[in-house]
N, C-alpha and C. Protein backbone atom coordinates (compact mmCIF):
# COMPACT_ATOMS: atom_id res chain seq x y z
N UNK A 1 61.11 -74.96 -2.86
CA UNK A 1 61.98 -75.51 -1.84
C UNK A 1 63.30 -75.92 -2.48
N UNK A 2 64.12 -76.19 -1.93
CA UNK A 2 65.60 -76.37 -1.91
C UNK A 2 66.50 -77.26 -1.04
N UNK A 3 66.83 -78.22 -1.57
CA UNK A 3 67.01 -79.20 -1.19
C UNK A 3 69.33 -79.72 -1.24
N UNK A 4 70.01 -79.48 -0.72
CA UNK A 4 70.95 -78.94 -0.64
C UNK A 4 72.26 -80.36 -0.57
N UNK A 5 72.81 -80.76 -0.53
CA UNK A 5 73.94 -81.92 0.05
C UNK A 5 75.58 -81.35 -0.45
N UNK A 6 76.58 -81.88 0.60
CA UNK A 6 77.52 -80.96 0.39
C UNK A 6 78.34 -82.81 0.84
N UNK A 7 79.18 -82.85 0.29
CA UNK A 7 80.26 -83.97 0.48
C UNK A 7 81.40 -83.25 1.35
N UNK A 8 82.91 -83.75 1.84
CA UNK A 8 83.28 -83.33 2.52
C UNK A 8 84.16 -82.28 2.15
N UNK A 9 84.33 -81.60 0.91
CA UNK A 9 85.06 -80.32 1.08
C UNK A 9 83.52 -79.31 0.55
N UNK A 10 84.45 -78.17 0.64
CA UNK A 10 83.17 -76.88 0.06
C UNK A 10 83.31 -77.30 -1.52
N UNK A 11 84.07 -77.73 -2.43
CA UNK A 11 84.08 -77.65 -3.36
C UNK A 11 82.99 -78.50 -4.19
N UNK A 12 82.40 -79.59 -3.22
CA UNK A 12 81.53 -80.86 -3.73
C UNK A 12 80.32 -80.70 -3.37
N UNK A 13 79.61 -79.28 -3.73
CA UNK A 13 78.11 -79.16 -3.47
C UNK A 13 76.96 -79.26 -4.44
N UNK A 14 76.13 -79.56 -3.95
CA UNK A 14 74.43 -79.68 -4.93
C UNK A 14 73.55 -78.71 -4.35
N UNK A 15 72.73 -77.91 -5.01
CA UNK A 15 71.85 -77.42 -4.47
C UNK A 15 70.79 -77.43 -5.58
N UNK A 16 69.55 -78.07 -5.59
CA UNK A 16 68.24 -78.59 -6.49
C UNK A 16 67.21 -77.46 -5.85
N UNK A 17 66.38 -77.09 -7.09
CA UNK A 17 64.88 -76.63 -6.50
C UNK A 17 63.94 -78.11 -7.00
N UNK A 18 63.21 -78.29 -5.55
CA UNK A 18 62.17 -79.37 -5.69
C UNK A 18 60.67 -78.74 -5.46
N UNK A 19 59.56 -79.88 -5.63
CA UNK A 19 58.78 -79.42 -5.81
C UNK A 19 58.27 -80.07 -4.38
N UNK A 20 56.85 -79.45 -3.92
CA UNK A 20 56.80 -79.36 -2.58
C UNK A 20 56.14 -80.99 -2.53
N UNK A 21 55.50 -81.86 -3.56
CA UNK A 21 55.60 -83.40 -3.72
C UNK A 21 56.50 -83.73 -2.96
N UNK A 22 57.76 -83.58 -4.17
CA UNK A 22 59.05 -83.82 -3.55
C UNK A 22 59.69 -84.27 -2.52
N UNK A 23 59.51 -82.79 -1.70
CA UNK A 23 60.09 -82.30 -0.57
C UNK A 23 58.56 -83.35 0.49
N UNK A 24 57.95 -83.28 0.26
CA UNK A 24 56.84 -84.49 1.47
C UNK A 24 57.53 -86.19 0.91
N UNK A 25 58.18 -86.43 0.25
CA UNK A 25 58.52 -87.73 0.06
C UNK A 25 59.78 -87.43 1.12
N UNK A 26 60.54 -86.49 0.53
CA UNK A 26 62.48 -86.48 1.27
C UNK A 26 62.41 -86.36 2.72
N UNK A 27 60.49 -85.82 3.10
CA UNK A 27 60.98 -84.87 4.92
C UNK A 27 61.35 -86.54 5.80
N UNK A 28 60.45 -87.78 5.58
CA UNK A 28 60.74 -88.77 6.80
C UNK A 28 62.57 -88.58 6.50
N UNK A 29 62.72 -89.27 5.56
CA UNK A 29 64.35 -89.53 5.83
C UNK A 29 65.26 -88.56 5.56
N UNK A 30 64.51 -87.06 6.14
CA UNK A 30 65.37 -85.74 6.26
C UNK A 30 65.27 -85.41 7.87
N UNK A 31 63.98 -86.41 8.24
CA UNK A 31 63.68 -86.04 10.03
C UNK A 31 64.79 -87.18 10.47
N UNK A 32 65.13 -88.16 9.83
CA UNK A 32 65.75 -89.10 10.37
C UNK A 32 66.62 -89.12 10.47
N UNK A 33 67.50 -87.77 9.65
CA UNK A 33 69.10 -87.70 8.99
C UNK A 33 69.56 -89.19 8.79
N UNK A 34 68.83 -89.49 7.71
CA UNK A 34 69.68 -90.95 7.24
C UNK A 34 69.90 -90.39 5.52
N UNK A 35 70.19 -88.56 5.11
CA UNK A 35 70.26 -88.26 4.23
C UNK A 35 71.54 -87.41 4.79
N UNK A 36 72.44 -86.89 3.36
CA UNK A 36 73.47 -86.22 3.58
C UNK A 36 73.21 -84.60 3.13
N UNK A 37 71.77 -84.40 3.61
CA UNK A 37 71.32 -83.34 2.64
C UNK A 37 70.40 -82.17 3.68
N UNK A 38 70.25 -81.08 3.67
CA UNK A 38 68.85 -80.47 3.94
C UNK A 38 68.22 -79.72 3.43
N UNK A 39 66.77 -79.61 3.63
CA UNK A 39 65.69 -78.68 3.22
C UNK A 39 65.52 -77.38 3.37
N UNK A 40 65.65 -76.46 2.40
CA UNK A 40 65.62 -75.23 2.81
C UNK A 40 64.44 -74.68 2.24
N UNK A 41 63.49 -73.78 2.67
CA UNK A 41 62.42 -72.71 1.81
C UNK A 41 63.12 -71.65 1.16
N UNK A 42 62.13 -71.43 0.51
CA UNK A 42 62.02 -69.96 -0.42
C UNK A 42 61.17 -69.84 -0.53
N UNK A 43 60.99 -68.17 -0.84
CA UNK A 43 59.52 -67.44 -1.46
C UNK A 43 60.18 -66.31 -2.05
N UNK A 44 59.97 -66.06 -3.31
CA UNK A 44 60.11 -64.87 -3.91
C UNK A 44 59.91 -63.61 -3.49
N UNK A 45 60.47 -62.77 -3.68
CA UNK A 45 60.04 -61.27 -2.44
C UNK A 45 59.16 -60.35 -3.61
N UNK A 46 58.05 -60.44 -3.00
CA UNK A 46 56.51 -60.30 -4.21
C UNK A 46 56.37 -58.25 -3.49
N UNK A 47 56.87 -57.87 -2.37
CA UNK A 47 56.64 -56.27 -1.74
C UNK A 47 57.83 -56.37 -1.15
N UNK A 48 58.00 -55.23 -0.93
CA UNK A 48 58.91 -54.73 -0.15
C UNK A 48 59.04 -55.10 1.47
N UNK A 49 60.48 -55.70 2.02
CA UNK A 49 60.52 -56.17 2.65
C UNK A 49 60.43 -57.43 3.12
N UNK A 50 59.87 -58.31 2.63
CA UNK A 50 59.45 -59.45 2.45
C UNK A 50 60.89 -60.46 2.63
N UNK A 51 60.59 -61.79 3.53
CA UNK A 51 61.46 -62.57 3.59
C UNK A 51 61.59 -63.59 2.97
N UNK A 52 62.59 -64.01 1.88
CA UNK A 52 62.55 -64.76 1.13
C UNK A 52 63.16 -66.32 1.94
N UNK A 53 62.75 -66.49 3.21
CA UNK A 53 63.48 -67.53 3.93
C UNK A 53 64.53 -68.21 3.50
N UNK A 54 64.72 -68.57 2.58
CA UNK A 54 66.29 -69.01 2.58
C UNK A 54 67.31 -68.82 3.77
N UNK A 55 67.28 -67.84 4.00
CA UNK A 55 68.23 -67.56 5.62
C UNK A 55 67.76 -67.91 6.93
N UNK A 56 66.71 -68.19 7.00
CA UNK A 56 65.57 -68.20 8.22
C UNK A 56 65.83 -70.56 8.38
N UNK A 57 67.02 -69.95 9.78
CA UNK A 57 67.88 -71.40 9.89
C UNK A 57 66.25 -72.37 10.53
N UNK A 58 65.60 -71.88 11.51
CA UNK A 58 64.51 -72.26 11.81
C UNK A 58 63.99 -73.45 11.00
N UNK A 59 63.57 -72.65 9.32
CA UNK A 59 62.80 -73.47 8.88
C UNK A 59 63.65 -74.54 8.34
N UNK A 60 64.96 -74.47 8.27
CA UNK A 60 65.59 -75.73 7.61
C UNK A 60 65.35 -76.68 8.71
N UNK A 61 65.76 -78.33 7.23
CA UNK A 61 65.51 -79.43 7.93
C UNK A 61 66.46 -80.06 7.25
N UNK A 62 66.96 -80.71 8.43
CA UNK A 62 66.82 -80.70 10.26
C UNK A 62 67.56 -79.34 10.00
N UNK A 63 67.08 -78.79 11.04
CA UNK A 63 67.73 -77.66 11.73
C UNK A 63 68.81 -77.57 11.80
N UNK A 64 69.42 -76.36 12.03
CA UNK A 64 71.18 -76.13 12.40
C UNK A 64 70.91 -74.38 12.65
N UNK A 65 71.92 -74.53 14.11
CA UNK A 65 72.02 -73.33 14.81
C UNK A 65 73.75 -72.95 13.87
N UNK A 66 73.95 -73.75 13.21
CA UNK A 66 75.52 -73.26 12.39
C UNK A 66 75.10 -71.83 11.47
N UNK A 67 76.20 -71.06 11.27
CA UNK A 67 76.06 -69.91 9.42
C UNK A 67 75.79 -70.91 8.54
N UNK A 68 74.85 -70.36 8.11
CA UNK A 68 74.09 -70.89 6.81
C UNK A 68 74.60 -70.65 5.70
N UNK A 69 74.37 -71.95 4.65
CA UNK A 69 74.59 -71.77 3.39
C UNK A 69 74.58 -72.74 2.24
N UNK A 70 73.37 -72.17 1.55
CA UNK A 70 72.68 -72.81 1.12
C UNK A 70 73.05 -74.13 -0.17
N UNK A 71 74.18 -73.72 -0.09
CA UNK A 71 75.22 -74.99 -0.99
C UNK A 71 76.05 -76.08 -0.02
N UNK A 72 75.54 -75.68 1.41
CA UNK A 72 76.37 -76.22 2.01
C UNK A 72 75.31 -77.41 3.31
N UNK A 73 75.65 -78.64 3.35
CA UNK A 73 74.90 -79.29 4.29
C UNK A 73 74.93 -79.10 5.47
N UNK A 74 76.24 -79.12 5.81
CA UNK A 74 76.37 -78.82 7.05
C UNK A 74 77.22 -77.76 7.80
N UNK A 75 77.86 -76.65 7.23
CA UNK A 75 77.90 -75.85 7.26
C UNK A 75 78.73 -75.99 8.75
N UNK A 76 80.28 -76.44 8.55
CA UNK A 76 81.19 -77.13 9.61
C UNK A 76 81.89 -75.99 10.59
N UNK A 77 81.62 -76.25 11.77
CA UNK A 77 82.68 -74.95 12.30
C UNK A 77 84.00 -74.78 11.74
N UNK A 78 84.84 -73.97 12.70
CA UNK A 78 86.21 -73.58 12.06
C UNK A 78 86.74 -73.64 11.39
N UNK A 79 85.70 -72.58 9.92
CA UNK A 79 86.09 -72.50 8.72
C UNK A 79 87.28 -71.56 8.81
N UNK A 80 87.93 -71.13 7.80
CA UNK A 80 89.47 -70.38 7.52
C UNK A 80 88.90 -69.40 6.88
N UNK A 81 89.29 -68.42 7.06
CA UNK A 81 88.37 -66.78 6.59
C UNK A 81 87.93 -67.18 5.68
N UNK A 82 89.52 -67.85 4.17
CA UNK A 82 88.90 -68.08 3.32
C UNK A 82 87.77 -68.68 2.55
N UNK A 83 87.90 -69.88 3.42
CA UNK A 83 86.83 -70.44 2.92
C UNK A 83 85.25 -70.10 3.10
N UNK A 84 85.05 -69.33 4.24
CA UNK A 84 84.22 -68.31 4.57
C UNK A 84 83.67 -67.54 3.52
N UNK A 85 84.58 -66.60 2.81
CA UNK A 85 84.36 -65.28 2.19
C UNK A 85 83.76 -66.30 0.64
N UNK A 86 84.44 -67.57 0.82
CA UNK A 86 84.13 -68.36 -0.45
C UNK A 86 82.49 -68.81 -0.40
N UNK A 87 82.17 -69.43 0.59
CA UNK A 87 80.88 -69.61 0.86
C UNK A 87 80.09 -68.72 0.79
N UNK A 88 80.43 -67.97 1.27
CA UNK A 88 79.39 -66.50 1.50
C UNK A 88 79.09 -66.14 0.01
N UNK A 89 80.12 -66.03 -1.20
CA UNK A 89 79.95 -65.57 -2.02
C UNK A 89 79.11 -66.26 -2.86
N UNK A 90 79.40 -67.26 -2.77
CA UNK A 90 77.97 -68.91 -3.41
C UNK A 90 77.13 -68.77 -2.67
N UNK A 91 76.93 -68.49 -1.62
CA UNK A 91 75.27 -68.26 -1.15
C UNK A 91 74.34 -67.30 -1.46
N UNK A 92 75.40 -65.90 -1.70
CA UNK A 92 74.98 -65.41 -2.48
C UNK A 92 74.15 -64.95 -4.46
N UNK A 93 75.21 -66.04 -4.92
CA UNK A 93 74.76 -66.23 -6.00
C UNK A 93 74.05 -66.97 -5.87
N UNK A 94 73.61 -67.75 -5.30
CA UNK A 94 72.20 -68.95 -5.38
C UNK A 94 71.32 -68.07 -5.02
N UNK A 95 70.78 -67.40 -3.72
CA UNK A 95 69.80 -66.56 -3.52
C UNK A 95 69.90 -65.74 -4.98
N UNK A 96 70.70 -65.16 -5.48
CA UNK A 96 70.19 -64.36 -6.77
C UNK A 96 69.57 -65.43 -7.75
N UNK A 97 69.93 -66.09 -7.70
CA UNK A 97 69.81 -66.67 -9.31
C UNK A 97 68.53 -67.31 -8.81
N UNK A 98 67.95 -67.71 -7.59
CA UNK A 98 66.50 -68.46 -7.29
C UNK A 98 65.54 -67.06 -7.71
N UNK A 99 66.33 -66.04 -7.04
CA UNK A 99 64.98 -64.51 -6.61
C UNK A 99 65.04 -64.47 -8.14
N UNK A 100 66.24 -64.37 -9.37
CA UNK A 100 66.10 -63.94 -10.58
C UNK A 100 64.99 -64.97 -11.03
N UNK A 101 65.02 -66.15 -11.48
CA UNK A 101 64.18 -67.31 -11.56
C UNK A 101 63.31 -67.32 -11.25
N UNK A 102 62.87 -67.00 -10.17
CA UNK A 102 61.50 -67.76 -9.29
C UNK A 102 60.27 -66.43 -9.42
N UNK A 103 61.01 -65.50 -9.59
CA UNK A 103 60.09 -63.53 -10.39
C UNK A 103 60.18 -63.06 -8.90
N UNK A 104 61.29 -62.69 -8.33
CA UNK A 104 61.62 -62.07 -6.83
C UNK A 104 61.15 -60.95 -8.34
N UNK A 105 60.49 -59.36 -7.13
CA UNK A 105 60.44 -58.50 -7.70
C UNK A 105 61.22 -57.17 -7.22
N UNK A 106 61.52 -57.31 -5.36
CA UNK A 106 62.23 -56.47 -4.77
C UNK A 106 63.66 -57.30 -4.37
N UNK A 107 64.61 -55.96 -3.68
CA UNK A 107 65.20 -56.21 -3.05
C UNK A 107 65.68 -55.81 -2.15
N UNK A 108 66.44 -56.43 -1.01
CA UNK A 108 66.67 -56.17 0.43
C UNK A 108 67.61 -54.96 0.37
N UNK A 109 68.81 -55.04 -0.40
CA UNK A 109 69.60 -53.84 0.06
C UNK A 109 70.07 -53.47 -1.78
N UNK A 110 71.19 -52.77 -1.56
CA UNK A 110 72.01 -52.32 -2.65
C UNK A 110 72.85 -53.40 -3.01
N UNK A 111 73.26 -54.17 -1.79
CA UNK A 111 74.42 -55.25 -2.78
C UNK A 111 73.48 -56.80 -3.16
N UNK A 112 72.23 -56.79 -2.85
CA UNK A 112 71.65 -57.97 -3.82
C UNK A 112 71.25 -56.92 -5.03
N UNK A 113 70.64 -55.61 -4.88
CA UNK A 113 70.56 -54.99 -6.25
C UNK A 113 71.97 -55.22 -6.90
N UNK A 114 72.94 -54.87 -6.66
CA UNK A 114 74.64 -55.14 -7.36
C UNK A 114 74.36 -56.70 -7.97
N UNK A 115 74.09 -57.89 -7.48
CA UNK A 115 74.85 -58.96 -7.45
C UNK A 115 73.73 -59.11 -8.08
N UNK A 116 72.23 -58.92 -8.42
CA UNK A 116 71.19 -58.86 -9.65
C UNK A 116 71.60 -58.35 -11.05
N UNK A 117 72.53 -57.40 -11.08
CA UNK A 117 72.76 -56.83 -12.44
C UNK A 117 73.92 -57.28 -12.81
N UNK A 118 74.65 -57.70 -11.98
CA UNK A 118 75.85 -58.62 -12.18
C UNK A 118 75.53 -59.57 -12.86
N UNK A 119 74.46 -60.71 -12.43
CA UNK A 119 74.28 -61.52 -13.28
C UNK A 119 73.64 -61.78 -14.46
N UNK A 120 72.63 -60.44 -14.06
CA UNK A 120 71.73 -60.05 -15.69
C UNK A 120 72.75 -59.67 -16.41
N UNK A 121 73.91 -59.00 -16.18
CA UNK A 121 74.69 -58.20 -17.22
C UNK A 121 74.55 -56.72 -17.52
N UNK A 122 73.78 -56.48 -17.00
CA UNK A 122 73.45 -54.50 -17.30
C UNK A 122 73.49 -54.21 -16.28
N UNK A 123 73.73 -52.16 -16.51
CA UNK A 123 74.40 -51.70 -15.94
C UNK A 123 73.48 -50.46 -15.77
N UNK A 124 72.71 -49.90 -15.35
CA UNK A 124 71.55 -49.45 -15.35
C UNK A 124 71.96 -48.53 -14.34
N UNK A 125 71.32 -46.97 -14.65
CA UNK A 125 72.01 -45.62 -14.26
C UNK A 125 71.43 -45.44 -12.42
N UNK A 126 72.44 -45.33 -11.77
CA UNK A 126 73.19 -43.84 -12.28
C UNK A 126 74.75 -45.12 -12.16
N UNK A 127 75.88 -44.54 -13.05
CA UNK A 127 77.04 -45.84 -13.85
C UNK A 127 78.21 -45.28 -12.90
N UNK A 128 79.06 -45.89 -12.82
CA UNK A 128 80.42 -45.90 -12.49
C UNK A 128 81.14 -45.40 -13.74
N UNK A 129 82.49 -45.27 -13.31
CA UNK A 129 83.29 -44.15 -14.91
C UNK A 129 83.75 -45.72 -15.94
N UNK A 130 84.06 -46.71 -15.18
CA UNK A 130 84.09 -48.10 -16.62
C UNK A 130 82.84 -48.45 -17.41
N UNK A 131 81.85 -48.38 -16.14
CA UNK A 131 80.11 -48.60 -16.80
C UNK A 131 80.28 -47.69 -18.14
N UNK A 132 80.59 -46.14 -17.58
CA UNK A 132 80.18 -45.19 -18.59
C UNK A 132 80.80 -45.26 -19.86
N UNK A 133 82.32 -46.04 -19.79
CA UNK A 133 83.33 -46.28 -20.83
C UNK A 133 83.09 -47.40 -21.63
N UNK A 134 82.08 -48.15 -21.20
CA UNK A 134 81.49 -49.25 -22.14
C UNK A 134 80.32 -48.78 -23.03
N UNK A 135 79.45 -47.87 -22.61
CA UNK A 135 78.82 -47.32 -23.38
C UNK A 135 79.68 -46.27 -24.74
N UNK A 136 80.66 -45.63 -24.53
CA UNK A 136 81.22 -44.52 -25.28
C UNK A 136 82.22 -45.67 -26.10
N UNK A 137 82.65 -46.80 -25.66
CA UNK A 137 83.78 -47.85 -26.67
C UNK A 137 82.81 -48.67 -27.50
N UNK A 138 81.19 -48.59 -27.02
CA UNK A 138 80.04 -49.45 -27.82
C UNK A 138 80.36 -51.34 -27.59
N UNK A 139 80.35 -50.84 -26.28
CA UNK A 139 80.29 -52.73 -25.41
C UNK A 139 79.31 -53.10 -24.94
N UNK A 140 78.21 -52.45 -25.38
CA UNK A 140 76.99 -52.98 -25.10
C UNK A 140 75.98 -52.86 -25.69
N UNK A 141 74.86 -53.52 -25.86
CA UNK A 141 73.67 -52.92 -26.73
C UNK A 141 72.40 -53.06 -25.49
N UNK A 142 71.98 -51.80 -25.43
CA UNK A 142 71.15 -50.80 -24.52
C UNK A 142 72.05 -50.88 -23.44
N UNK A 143 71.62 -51.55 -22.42
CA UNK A 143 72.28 -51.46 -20.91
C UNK A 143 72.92 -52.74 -20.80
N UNK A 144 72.91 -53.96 -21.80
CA UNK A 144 73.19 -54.89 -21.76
C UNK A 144 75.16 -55.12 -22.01
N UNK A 145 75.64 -55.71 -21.57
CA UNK A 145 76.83 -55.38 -21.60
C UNK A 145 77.56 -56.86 -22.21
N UNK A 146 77.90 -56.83 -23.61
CA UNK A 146 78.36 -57.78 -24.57
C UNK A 146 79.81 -58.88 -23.86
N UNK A 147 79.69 -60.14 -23.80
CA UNK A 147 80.01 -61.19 -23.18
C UNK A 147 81.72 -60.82 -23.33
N UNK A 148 82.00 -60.42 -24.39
CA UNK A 148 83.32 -60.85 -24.23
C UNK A 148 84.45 -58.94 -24.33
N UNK A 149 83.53 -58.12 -23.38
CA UNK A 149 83.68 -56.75 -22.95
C UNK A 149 83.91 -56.99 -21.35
N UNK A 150 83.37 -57.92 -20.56
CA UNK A 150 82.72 -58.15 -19.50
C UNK A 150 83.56 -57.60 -18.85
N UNK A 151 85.02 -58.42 -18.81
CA UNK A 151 85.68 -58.29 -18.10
C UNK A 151 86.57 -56.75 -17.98
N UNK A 152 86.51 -56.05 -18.78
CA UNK A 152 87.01 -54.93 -19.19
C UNK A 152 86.00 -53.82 -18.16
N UNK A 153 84.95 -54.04 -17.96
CA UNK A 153 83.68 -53.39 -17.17
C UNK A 153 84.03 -53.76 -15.72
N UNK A 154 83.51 -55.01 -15.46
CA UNK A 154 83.29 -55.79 -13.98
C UNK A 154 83.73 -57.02 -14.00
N UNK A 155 84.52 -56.84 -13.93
CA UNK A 155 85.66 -58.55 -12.86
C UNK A 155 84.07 -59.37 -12.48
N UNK A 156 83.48 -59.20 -11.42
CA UNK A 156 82.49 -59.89 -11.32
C UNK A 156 81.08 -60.31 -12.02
N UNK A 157 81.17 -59.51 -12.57
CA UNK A 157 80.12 -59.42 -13.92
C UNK A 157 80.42 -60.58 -15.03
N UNK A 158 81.62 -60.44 -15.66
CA UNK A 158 82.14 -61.55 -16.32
C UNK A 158 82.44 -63.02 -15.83
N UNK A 159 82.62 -63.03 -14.02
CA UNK A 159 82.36 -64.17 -13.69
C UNK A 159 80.72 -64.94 -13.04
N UNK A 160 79.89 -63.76 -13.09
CA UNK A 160 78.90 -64.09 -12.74
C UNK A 160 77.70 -64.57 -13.86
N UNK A 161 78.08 -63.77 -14.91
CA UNK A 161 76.73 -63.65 -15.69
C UNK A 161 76.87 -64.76 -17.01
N UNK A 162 76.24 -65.00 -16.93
CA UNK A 162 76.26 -66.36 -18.17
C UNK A 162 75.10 -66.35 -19.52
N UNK A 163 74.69 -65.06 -19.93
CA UNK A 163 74.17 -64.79 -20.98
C UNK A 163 74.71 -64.35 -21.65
N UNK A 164 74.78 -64.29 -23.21
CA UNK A 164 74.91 -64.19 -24.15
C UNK A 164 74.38 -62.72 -25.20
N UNK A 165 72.78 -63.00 -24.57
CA UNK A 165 72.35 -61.94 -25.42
C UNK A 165 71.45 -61.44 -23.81
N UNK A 166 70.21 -60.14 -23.95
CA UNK A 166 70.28 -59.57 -23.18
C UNK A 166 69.03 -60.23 -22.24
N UNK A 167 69.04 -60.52 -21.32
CA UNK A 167 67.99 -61.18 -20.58
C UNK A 167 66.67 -60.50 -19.97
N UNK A 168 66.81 -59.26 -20.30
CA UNK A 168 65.38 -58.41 -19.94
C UNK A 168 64.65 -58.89 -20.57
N UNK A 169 64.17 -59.12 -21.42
CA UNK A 169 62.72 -59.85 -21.85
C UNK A 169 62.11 -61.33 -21.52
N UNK A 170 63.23 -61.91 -21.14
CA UNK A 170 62.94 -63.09 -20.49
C UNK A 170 62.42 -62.96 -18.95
N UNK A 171 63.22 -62.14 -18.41
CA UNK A 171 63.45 -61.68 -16.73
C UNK A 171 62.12 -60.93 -16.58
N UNK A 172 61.46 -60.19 -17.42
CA UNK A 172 60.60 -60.03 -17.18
C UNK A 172 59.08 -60.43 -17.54
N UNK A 173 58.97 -61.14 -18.54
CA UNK A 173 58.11 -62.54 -19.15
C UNK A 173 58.02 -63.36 -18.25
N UNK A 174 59.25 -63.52 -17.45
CA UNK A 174 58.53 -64.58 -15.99
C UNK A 174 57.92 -63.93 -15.23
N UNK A 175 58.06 -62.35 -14.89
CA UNK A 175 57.44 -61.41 -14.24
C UNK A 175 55.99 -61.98 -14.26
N UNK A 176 55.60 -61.38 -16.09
CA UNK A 176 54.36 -61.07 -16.03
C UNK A 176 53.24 -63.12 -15.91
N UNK A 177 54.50 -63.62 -16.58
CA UNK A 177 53.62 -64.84 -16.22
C UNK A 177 53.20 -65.65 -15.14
N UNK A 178 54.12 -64.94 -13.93
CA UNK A 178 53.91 -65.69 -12.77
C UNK A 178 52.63 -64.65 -12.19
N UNK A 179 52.42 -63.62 -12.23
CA UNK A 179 51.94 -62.11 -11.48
C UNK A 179 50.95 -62.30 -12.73
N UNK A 180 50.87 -62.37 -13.79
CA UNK A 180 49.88 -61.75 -14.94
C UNK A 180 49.97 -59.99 -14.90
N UNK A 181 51.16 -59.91 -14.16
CA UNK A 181 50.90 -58.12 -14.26
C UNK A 181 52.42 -58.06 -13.87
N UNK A 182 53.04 -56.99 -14.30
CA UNK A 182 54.30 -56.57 -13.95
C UNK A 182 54.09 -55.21 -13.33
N UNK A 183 54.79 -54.98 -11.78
CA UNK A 183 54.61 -53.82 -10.98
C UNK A 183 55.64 -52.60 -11.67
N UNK A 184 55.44 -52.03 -12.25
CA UNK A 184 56.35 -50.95 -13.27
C UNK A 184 56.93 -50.43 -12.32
N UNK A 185 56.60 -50.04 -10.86
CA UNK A 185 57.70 -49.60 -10.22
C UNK A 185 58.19 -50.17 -8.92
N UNK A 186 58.18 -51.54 -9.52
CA UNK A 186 59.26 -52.25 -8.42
C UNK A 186 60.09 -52.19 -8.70
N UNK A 187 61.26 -52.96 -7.93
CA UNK A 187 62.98 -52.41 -8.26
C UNK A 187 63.25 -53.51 -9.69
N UNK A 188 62.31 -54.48 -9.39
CA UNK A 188 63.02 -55.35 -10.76
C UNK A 188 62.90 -54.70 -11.59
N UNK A 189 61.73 -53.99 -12.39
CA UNK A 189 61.35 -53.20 -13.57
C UNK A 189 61.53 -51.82 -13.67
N UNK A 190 61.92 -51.36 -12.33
CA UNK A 190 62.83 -49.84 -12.92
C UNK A 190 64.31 -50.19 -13.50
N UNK A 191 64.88 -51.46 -13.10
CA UNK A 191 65.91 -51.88 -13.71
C UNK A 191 65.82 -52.42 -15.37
N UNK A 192 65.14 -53.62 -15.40
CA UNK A 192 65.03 -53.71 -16.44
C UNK A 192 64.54 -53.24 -17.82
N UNK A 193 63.11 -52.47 -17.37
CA UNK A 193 62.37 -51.35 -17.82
C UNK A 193 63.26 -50.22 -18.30
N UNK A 194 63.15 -49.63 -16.87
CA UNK A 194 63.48 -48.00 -17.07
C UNK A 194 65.13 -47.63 -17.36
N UNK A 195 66.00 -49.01 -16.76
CA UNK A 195 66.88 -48.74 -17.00
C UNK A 195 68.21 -47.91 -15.41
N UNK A 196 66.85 -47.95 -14.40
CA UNK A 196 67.48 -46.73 -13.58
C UNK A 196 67.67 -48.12 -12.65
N UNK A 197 68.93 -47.78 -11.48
CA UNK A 197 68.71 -48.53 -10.20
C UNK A 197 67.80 -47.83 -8.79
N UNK A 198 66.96 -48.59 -8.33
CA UNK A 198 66.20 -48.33 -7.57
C UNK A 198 66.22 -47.41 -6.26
N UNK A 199 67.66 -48.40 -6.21
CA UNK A 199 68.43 -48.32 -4.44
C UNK A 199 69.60 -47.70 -5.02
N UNK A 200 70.33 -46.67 -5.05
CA UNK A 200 71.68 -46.23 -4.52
C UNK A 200 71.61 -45.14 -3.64
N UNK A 201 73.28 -44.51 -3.18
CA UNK A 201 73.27 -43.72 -2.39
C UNK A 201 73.57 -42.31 -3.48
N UNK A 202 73.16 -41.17 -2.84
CA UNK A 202 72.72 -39.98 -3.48
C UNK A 202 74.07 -39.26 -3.23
């Protein structure tokens, strides 16, 4: 669970994973809104298709029929495009970085596959012509793409990814420790594994 509070600009947000203890202490004075905060779920997407609720406004608490987002409490009408396209883009990186974390094994489309390797840092076939130019200038070791190349590759890559060295063995060590088994051909492990992306267009 996920537990969220936002002060009064977008810039002053919290977003915590709690434990479901936790979250049964916070629900009275989250039913009461005498908190500046709300409750959101998650579940890791374990098959295909699968809803990782985070988006599913329903289960938040208290409720809100507002656009969601998950750094955001209350999530205020008549936002300014910008600040929009700004939110959107932090909601996005939180859903990655929980599904990366928590051993999500699929994913919904091509641009959470994008915004997954963005933050792992690799670049996993079939490549774009900069992807391919980091391999031939030697900016990466395997698919992993060396911290201070980043930006020379992917503008967003260099602002997203915050490793150092290459995170496949970790990324997938939570795999096998949460599962005791890693699905070799889910999309996480044809990525990290095989190296290939799961989802593109042909």
């Amino acid at each position: 669970m996920i537990i969220s509070y936002q002060k009064s600009t977008y810039k002053e947000s919290l977003s915590l994973v709690i434990s479901p203890f936790e979250a049964n202490i916070l629900i009275p004075r989250l039913r009461a809104k005498t908190l500046h905060s709300r409750l959101h779920m998650f579940a890791p997407r374990t098959y295909p298709g699968q809803n990782t609720l985070l988006f599913s406004e329903e289960l938040n608490l208290p409720p809100t029929n507002t656009v969601h987002n998950p750094n955001n409490s209350s999530s205020p009408r008549g936002r300014t495009q910008s600040s929009a396209s700004t939110s959107d883009n932090s909601t996005n990186l939180v859903h990655t970085q929980l599904c990366m974390f928590a051993g999500s094994m699929y994913f919904a489309d091509e641009g959470e596959q994008s915004m997954y390797c963005r933050c792992a840092g690799v670049i996993p076939r079939p490549r774009t012509a900069s992807e391919q130019r980091a391999f031939s200038n030697g900016w990466t070791v395997g698919q992993f793409v060396m911290a201070e190349s980043r930006s020379q590759v992917d503008e967003q890559m260099h602002s997203l990814c915050p490793f150092r060295r290459d995170p496949s063995s970790l990324l997938t060590g939570i795999l096998e420790r949460r599962f005791e088994l890693l699905h070799k051909q889910s999309h996480v492990a044809r990525i990290l594994i095989d190296g290939v992306k799961p989802l593109h267009k042909i």
